[in-house]
PDB file of N, CA and C in Angstrom:
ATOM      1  N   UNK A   1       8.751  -7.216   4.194  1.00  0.00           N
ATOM      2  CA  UNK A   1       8.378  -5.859   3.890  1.00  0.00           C
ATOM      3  C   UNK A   1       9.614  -4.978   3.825  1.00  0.00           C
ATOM      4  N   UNK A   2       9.366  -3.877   3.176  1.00  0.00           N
ATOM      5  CA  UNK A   2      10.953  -2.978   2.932  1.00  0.00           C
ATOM      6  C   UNK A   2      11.033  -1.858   3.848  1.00  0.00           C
ATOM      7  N   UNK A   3      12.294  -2.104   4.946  1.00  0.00           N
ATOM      8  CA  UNK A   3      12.211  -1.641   5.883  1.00  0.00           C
ATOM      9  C   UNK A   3      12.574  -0.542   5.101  1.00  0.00           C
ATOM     10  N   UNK A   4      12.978   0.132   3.907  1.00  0.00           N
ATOM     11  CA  UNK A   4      13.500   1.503   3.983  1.00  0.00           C
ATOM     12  C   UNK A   4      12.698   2.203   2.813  1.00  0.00           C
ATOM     13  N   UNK A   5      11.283   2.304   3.514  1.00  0.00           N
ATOM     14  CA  UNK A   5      10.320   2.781   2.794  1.00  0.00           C
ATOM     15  C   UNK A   5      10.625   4.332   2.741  1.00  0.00           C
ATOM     16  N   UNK A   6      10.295   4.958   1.614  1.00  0.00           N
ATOM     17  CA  UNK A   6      10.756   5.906   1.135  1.00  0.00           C
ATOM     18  C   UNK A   6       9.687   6.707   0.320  1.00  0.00           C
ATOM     19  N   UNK A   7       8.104   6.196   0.691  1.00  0.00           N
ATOM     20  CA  UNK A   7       6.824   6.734   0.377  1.00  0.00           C
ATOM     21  C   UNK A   7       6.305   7.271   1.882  1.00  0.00           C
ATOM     22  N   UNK A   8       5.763   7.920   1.497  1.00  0.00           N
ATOM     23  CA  UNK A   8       4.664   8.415   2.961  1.00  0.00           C
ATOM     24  C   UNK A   8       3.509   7.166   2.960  1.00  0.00           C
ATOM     25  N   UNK A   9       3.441   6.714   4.357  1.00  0.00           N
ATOM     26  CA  UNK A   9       3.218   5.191   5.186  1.00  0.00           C
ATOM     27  C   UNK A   9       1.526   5.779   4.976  1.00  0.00           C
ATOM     28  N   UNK A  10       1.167   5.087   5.095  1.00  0.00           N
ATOM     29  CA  UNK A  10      -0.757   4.818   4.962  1.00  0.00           C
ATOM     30  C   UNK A  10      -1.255   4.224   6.005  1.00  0.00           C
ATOM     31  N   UNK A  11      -2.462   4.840   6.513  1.00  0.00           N
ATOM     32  CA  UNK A  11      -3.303   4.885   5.374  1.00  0.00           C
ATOM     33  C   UNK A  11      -3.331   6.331   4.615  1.00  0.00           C
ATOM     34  N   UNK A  12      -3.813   5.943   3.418  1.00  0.00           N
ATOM     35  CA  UNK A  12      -4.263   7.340   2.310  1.00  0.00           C
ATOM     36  C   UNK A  12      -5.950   7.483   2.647  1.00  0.00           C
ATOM     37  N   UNK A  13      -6.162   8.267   2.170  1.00  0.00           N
ATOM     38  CA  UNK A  13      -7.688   9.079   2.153  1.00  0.00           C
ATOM     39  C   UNK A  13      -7.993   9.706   0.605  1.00  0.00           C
ATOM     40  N   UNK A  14      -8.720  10.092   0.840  1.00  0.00           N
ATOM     41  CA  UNK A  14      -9.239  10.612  -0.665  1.00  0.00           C
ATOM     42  C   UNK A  14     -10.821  11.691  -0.505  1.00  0.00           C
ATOM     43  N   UNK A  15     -10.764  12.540  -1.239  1.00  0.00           N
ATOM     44  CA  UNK A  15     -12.309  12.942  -1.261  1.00  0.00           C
ATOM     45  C   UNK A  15     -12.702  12.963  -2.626  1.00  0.00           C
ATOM     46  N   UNK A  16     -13.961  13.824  -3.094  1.00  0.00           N
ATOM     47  CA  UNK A  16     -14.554  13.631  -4.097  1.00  0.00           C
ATOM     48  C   UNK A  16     -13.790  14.499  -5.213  1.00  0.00           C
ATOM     49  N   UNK A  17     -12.865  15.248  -5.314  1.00  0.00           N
ATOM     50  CA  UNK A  17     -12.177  15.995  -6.031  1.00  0.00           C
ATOM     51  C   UNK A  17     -10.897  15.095  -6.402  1.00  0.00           C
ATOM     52  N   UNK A  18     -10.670  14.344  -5.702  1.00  0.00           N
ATOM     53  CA  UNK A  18      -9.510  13.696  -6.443  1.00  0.00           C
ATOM     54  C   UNK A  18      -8.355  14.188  -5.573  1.00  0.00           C
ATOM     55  N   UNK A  19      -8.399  14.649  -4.762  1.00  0.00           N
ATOM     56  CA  UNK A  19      -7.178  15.262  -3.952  1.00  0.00           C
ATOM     57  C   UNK A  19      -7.097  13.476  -2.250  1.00  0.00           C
ATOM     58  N   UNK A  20      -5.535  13.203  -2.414  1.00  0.00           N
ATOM     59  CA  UNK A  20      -5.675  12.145  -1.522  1.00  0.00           C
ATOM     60  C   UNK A  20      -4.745  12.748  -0.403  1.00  0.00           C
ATOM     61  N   UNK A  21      -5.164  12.485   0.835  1.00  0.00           N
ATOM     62  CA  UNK A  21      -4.618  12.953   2.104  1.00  0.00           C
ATOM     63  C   UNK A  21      -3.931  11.784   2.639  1.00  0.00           C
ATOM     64  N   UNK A  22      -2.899  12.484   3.732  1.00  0.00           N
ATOM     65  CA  UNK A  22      -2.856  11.095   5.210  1.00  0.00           C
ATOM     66  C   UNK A  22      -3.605  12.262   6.126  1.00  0.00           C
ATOM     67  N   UNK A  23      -3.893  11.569   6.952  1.00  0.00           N
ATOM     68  CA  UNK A  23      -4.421  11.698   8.552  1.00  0.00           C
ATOM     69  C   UNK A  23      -3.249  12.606   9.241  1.00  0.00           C
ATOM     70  N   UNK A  24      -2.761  13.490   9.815  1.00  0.00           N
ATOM     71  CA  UNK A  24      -1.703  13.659  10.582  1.00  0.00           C
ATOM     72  C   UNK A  24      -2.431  14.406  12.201  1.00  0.00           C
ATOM     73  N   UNK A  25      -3.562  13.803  12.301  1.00  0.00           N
ATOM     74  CA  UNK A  25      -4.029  14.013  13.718  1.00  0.00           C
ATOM     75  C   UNK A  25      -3.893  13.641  14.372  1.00  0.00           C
ATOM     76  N   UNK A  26      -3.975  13.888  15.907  1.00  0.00           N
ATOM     77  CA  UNK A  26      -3.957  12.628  17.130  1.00  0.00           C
ATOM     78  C   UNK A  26      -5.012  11.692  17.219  1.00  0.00           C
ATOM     79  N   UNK A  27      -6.378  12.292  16.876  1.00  0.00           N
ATOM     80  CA  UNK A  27      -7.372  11.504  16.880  1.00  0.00           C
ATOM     81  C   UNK A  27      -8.382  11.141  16.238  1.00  0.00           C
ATOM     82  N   UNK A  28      -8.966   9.965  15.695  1.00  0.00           N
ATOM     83  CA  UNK A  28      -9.229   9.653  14.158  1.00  0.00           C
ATOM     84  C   UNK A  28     -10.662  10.722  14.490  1.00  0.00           C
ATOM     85  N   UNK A  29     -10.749  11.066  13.037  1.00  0.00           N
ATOM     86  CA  UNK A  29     -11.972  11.745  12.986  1.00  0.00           C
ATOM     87  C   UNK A  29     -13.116  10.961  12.201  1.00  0.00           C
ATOM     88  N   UNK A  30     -14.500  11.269  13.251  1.00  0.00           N
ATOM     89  CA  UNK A  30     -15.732  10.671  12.971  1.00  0.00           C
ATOM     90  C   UNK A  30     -16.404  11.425  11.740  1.00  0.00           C
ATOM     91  N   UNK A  31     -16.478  12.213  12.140  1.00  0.00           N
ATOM     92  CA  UNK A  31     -17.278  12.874  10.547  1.00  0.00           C
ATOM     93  C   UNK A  31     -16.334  12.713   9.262  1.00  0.00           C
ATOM     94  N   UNK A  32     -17.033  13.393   8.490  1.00  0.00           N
ATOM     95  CA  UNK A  32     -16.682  13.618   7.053  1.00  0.00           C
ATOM     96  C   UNK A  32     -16.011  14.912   6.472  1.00  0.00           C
ATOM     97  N   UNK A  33     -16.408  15.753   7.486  1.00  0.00           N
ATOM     98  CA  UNK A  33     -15.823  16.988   7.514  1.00  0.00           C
ATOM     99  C   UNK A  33     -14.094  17.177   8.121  1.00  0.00           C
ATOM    100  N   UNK A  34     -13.676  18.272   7.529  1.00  0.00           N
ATOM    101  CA  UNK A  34     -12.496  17.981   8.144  1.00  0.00           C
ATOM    102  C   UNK A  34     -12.728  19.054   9.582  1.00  0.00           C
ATOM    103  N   UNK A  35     -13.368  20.013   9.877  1.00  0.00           N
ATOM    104  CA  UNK A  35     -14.241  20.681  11.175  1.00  0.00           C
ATOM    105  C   UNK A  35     -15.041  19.555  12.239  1.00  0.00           C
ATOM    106  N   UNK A  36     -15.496  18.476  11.422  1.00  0.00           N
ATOM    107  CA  UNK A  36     -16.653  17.868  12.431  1.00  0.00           C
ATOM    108  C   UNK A  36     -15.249  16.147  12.832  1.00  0.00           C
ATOM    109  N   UNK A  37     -14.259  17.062  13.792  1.00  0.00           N
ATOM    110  CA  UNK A  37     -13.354  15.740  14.077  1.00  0.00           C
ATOM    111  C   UNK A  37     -14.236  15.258  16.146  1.00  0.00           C
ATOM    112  N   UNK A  38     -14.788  14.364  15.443  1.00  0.00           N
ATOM    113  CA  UNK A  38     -15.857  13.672  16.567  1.00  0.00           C
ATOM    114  C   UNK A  38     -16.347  14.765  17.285  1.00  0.00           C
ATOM    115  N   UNK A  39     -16.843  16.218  16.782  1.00  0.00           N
ATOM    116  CA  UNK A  39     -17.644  17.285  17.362  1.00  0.00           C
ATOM    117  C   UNK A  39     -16.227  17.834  18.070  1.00  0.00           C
ATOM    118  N   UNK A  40     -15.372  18.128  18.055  1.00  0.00           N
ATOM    119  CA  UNK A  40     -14.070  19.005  18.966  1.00  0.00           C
ATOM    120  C   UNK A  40     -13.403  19.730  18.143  1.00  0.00           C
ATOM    121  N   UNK A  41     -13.360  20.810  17.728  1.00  0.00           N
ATOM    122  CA  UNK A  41     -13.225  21.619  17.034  1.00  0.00           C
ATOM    123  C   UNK A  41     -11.146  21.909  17.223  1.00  0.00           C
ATOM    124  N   UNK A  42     -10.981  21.607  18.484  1.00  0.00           N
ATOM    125  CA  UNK A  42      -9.966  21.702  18.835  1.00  0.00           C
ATOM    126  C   UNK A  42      -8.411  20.512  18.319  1.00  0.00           C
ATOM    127  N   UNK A  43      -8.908  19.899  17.803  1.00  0.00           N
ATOM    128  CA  UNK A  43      -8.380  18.725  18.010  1.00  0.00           C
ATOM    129  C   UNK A  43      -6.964  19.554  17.218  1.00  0.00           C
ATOM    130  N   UNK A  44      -5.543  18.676  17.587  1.00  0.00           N
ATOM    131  CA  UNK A  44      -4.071  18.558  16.904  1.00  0.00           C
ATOM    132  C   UNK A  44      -4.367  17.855  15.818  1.00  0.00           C
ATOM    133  N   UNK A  45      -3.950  18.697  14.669  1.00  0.00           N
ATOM    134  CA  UNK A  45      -3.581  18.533  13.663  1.00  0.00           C
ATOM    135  C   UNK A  45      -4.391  19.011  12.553  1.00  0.00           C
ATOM    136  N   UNK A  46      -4.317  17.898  11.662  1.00  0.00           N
ATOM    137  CA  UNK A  46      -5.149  18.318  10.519  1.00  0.00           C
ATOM    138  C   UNK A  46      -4.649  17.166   9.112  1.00  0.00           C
ATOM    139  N   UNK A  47      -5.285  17.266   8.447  1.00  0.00           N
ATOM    140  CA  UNK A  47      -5.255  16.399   7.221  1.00  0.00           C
ATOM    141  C   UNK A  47      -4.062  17.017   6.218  1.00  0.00           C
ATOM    142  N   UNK A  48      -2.973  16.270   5.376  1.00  0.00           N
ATOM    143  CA  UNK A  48      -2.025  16.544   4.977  1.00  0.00           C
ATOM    144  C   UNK A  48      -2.661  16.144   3.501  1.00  0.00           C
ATOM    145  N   UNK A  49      -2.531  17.127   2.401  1.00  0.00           N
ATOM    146  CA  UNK A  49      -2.552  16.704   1.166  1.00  0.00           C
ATOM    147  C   UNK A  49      -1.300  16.487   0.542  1.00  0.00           C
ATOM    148  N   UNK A  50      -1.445  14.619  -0.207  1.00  0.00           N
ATOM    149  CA  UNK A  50       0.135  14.446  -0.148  1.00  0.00           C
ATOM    150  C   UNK A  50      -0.172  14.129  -1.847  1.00  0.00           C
ATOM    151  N   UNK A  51      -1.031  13.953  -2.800  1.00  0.00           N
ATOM    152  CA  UNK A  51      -1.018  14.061  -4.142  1.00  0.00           C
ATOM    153  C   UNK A  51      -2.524  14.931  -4.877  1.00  0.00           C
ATOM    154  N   UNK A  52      -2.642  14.858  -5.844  1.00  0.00           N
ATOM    155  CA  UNK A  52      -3.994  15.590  -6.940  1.00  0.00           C
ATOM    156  C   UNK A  52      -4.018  14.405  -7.961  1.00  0.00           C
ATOM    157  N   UNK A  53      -5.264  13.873  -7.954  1.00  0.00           N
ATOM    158  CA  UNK A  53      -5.073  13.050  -9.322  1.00  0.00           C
ATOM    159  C   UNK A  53      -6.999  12.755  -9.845  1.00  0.00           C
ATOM    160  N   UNK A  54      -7.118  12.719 -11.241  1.00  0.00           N
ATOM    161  CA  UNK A  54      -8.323  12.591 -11.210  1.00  0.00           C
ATOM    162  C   UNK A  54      -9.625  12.081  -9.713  1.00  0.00           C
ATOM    163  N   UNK A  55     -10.936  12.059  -9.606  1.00  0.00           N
ATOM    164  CA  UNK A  55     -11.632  11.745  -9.040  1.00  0.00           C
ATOM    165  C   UNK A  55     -11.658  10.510  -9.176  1.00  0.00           C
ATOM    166  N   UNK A  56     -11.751   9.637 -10.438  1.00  0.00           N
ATOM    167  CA  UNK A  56     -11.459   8.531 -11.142  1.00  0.00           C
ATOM    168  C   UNK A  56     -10.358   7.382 -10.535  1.00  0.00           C
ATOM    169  N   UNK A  57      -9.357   8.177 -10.519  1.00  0.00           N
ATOM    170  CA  UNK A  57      -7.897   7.581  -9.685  1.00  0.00           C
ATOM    171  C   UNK A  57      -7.639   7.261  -8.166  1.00  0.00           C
ATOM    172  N   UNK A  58      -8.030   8.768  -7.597  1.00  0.00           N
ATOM    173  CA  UNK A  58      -8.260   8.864  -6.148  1.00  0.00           C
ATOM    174  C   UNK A  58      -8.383   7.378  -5.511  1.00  0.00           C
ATOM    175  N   UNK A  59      -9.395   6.770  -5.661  1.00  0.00           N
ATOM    176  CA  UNK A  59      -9.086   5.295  -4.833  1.00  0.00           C
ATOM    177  C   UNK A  59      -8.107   4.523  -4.798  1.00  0.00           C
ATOM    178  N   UNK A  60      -7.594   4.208  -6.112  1.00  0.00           N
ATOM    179  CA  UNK A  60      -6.381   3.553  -6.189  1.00  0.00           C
ATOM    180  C   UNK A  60      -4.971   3.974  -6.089  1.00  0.00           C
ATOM    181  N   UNK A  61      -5.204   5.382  -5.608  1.00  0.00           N
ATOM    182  CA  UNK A  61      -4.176   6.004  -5.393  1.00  0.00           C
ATOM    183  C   UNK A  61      -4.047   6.202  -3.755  1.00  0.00           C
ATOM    184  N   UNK A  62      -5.069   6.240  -3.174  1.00  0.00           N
ATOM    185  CA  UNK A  62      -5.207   5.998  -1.992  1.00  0.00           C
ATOM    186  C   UNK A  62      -5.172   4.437  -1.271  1.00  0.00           C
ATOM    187  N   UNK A  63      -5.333   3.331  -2.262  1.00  0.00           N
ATOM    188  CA  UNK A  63      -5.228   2.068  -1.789  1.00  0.00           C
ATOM    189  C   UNK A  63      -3.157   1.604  -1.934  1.00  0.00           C
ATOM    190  N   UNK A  64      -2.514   2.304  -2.323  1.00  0.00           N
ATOM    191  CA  UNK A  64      -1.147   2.157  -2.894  1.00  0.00           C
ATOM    192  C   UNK A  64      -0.785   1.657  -1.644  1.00  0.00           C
ATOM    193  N   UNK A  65      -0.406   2.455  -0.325  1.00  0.00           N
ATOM    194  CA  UNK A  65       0.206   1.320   0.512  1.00  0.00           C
ATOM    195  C   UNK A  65      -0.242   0.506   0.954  1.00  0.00           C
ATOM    196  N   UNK A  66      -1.375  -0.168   0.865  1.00  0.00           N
ATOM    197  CA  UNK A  66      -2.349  -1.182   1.437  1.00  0.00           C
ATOM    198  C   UNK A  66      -1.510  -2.152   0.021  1.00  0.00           C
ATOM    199  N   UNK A  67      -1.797  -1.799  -0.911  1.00  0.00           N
ATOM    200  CA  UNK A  67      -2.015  -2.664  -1.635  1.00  0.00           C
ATOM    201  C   UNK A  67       0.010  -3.339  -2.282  1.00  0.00           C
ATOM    202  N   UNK A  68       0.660  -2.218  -2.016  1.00  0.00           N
ATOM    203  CA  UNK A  68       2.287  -2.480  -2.097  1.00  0.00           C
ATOM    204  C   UNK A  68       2.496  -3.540  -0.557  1.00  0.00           C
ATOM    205  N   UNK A  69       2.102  -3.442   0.713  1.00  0.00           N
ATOM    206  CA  UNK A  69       1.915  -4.406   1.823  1.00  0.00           C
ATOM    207  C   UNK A  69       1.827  -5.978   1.114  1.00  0.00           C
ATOM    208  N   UNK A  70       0.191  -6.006   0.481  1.00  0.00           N
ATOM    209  CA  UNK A  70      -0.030  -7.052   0.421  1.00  0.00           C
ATOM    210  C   UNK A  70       0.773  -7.502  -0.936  1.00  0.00           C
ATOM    211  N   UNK A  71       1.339  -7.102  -1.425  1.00  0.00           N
ATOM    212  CA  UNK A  71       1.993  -7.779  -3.088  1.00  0.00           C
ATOM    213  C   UNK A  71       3.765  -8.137  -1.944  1.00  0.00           C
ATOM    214  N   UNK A  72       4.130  -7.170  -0.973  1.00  0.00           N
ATOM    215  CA  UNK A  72       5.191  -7.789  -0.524  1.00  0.00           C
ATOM    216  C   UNK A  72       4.912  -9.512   0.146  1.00  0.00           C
ATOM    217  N   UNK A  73       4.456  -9.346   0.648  1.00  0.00           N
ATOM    218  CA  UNK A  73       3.409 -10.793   1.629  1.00  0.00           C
ATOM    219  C   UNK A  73       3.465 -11.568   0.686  1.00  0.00           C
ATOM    220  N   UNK A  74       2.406 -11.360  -0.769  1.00  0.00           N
ATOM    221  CA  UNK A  74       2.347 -12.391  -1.663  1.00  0.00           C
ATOM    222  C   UNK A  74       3.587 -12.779  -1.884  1.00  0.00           C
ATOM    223  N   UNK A  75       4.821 -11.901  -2.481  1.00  0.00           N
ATOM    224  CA  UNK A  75       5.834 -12.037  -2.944  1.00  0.00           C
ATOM    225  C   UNK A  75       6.612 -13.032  -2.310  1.00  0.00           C
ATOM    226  N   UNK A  76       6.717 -13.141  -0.733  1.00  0.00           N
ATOM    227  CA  UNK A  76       7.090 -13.344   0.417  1.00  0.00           C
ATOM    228  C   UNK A  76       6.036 -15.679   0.188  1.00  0.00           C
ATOM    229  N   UNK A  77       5.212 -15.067   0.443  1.00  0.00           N
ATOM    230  CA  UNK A  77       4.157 -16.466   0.384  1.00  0.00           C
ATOM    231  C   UNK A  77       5.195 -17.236  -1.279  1.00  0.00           C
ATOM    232  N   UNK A  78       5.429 -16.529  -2.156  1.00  0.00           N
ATOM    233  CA  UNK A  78       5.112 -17.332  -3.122  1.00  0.00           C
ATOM    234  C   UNK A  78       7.408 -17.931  -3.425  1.00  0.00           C
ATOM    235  N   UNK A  79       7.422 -16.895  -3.082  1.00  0.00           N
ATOM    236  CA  UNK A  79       9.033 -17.456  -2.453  1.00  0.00           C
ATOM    237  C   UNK A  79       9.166 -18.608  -1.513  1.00  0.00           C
ATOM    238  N   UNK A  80       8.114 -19.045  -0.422  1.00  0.00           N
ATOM    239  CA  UNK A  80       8.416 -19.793   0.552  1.00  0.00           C
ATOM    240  C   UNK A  80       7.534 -21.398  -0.509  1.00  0.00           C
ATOM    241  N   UNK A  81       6.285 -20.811  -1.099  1.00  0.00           N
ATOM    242  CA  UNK A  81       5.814 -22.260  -1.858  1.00  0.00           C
ATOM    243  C   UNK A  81       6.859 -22.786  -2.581  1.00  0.00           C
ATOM    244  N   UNK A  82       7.803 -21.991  -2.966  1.00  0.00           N
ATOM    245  CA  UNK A  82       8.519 -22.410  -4.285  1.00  0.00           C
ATOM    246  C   UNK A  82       9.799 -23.533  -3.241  1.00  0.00           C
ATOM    247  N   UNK A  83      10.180 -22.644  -2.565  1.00  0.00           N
ATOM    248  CA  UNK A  83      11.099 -24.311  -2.032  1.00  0.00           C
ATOM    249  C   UNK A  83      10.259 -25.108  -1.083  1.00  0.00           C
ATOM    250  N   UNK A  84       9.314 -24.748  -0.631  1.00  0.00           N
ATOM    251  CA  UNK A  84       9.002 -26.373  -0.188  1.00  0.00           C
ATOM    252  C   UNK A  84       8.231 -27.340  -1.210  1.00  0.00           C
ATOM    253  N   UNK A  85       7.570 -26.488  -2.308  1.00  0.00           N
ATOM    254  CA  UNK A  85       7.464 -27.753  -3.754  1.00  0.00           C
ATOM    255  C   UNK A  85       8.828 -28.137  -4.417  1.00  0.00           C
ATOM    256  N   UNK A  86       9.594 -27.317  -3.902  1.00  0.00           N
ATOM    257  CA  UNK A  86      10.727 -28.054  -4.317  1.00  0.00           C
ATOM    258  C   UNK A  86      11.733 -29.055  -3.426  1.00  0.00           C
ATOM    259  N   UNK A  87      11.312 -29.052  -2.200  1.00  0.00           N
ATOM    260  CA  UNK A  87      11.781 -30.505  -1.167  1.00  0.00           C
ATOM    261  C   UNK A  87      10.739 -31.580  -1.808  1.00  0.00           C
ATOM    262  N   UNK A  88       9.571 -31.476  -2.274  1.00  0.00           N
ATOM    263  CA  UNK A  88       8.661 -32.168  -2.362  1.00  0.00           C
ATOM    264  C   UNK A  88       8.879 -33.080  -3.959  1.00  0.00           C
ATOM    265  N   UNK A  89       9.790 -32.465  -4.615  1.00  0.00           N
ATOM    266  CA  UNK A  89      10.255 -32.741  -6.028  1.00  0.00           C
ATOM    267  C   UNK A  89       8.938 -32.374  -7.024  1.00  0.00           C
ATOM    268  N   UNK A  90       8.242 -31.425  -6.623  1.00  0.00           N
ATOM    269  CA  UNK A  90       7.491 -31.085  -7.403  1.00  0.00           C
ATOM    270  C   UNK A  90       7.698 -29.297  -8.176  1.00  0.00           C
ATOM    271  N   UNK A  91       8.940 -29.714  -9.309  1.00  0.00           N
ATOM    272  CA  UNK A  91       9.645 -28.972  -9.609  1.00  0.00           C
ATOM    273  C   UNK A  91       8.587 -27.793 -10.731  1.00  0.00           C
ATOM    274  N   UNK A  92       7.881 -28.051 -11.300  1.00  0.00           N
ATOM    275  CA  UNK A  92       6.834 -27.918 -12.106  1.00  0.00           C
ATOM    276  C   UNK A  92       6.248 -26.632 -11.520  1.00  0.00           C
ATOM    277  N   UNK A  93       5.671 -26.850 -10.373  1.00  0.00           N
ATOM    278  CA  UNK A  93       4.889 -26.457  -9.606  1.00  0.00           C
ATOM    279  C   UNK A  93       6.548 -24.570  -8.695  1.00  0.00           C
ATOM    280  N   UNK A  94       6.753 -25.525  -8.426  1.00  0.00           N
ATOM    281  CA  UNK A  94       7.874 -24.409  -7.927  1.00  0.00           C
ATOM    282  C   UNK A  94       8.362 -23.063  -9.181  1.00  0.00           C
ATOM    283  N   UNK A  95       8.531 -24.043 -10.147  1.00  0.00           N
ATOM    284  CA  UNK A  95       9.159 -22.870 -11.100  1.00  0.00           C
ATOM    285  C   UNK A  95       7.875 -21.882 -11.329  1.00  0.00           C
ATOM    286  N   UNK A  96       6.821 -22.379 -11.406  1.00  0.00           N
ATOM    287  CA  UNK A  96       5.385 -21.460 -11.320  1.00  0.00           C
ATOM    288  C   UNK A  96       5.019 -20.442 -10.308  1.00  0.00           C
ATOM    289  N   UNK A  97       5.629 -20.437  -9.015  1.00  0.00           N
ATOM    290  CA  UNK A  97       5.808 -19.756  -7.546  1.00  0.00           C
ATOM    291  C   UNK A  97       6.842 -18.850  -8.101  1.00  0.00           C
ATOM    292  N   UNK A  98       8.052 -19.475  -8.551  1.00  0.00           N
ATOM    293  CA  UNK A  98       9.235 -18.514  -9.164  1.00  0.00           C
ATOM    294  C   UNK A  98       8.928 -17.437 -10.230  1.00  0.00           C
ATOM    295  N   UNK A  99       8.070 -17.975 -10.945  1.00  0.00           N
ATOM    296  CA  UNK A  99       7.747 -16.851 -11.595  1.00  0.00           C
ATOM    297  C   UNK A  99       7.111 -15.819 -10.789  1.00  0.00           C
ATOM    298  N   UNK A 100       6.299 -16.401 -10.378  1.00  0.00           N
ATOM    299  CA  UNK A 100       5.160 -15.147 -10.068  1.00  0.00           C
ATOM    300  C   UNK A 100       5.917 -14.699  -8.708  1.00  0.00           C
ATOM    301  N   UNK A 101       6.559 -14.991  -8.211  1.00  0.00           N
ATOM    302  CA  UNK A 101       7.463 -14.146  -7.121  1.00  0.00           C
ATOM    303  C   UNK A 101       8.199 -13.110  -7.905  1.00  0.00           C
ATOM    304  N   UNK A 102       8.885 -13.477  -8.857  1.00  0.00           N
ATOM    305  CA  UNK A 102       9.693 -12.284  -9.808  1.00  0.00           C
ATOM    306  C   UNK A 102       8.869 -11.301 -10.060  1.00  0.00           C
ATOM    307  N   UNK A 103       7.914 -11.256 -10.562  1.00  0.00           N
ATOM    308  CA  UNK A 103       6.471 -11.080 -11.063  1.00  0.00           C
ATOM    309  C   UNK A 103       6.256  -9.503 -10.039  1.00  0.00           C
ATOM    310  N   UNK A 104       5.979 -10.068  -9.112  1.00  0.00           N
ATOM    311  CA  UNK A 104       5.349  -9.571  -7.778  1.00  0.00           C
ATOM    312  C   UNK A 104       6.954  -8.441  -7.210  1.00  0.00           C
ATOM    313  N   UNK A 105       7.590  -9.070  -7.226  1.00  0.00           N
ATOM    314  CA  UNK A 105       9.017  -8.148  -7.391  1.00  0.00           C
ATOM    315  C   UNK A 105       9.534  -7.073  -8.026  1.00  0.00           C
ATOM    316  N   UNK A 106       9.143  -7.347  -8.944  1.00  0.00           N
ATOM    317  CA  UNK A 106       9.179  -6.560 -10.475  1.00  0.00           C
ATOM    318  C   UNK A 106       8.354  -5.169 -10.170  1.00  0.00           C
ATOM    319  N   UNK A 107       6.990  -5.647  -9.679  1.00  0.00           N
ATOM    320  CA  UNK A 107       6.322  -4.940  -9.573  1.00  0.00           C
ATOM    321  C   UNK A 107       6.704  -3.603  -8.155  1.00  0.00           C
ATOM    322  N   UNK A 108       6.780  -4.891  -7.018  1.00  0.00           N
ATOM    323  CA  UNK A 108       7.910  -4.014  -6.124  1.00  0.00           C
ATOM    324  C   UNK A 108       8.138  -2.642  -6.248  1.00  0.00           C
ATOM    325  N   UNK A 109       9.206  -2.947  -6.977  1.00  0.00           N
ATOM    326  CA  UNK A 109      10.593  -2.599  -7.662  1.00  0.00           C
ATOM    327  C   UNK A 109      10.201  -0.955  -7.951  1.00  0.00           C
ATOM    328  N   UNK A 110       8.931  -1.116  -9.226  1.00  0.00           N
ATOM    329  CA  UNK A 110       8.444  -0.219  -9.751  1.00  0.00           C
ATOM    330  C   UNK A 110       7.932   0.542  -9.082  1.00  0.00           C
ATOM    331  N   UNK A 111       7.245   0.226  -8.220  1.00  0.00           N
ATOM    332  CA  UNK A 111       6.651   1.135  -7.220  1.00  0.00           C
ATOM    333  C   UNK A 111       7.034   1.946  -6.407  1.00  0.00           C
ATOM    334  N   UNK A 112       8.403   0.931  -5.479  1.00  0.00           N
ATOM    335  CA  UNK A 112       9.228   1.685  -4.447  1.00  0.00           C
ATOM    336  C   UNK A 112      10.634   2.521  -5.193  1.00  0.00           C
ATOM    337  N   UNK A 113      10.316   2.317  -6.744  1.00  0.00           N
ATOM    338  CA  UNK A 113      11.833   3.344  -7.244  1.00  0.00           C
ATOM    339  C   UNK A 113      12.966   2.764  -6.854  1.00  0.00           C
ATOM    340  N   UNK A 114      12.906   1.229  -6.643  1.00  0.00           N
ATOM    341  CA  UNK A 114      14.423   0.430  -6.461  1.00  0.00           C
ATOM    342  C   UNK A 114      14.559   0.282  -7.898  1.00  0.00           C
ATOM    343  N   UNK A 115      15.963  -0.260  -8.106  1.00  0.00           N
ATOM    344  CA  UNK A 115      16.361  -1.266  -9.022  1.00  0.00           C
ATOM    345  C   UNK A 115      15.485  -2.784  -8.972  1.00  0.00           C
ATOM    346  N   UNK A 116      15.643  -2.860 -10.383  1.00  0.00           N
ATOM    347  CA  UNK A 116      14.686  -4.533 -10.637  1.00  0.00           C
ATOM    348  C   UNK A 116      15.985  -5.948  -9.809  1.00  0.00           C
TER     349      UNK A 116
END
């Protein structure tokens, strides 16, 4: 995973307008409301709006660091298949891991605003 993340860390949220939040409370809230935080009116903090994007989008804009996590992992998984099919001389098979590790990199890349 890239220790020098340079997005605001997740989870994301979302409501029906298309506007996606983080959490920046002490304590998760039960309702739906941003007033009804488990009936305590008091609670630290409050919900941070960190983009605007269609209603349409909102989910997948809210799934981004969940989903940049798991493409590092894959990336990570498909780097480690590739040399042990390749102790195994099953070279075929490795260069197929190699791709799709680049693949998954690439994608990375794009996301976190590195170089490819």
């Amino acid at each position: 995973m890239n220790d020098k993340q340079s997005h605001t860390p997740g989870p994301w949220f979302f409501d029906e307008h298309g506007n996606v939040f983080i959490d920046t409370r002490e304590q998760v809230c039960c309702g739906k409301g941003r007033e009804e935080c488990c009936g305590d009116p008091d609670i630290i903090g409050d919900y941070d709006r960190i983009a605007e994007t269609s209603p349409q989008n909102a989910p997948i804009v809210a799934a981004a660091p969940e989903l940049l996590g798991e493409l590092e992992k894959s990336a990570d998984t498909f780097r480690d298949l590739a040399k042990g099919l390749k102790l195994l001389g099953n070279h075929v098979a490795a260069a197929a891991c190699e791709i799709a590790e680049r693949s998954n990199r690439a994608a990375i890349a794009k996301a976190t605003g590195e170089p490819k």
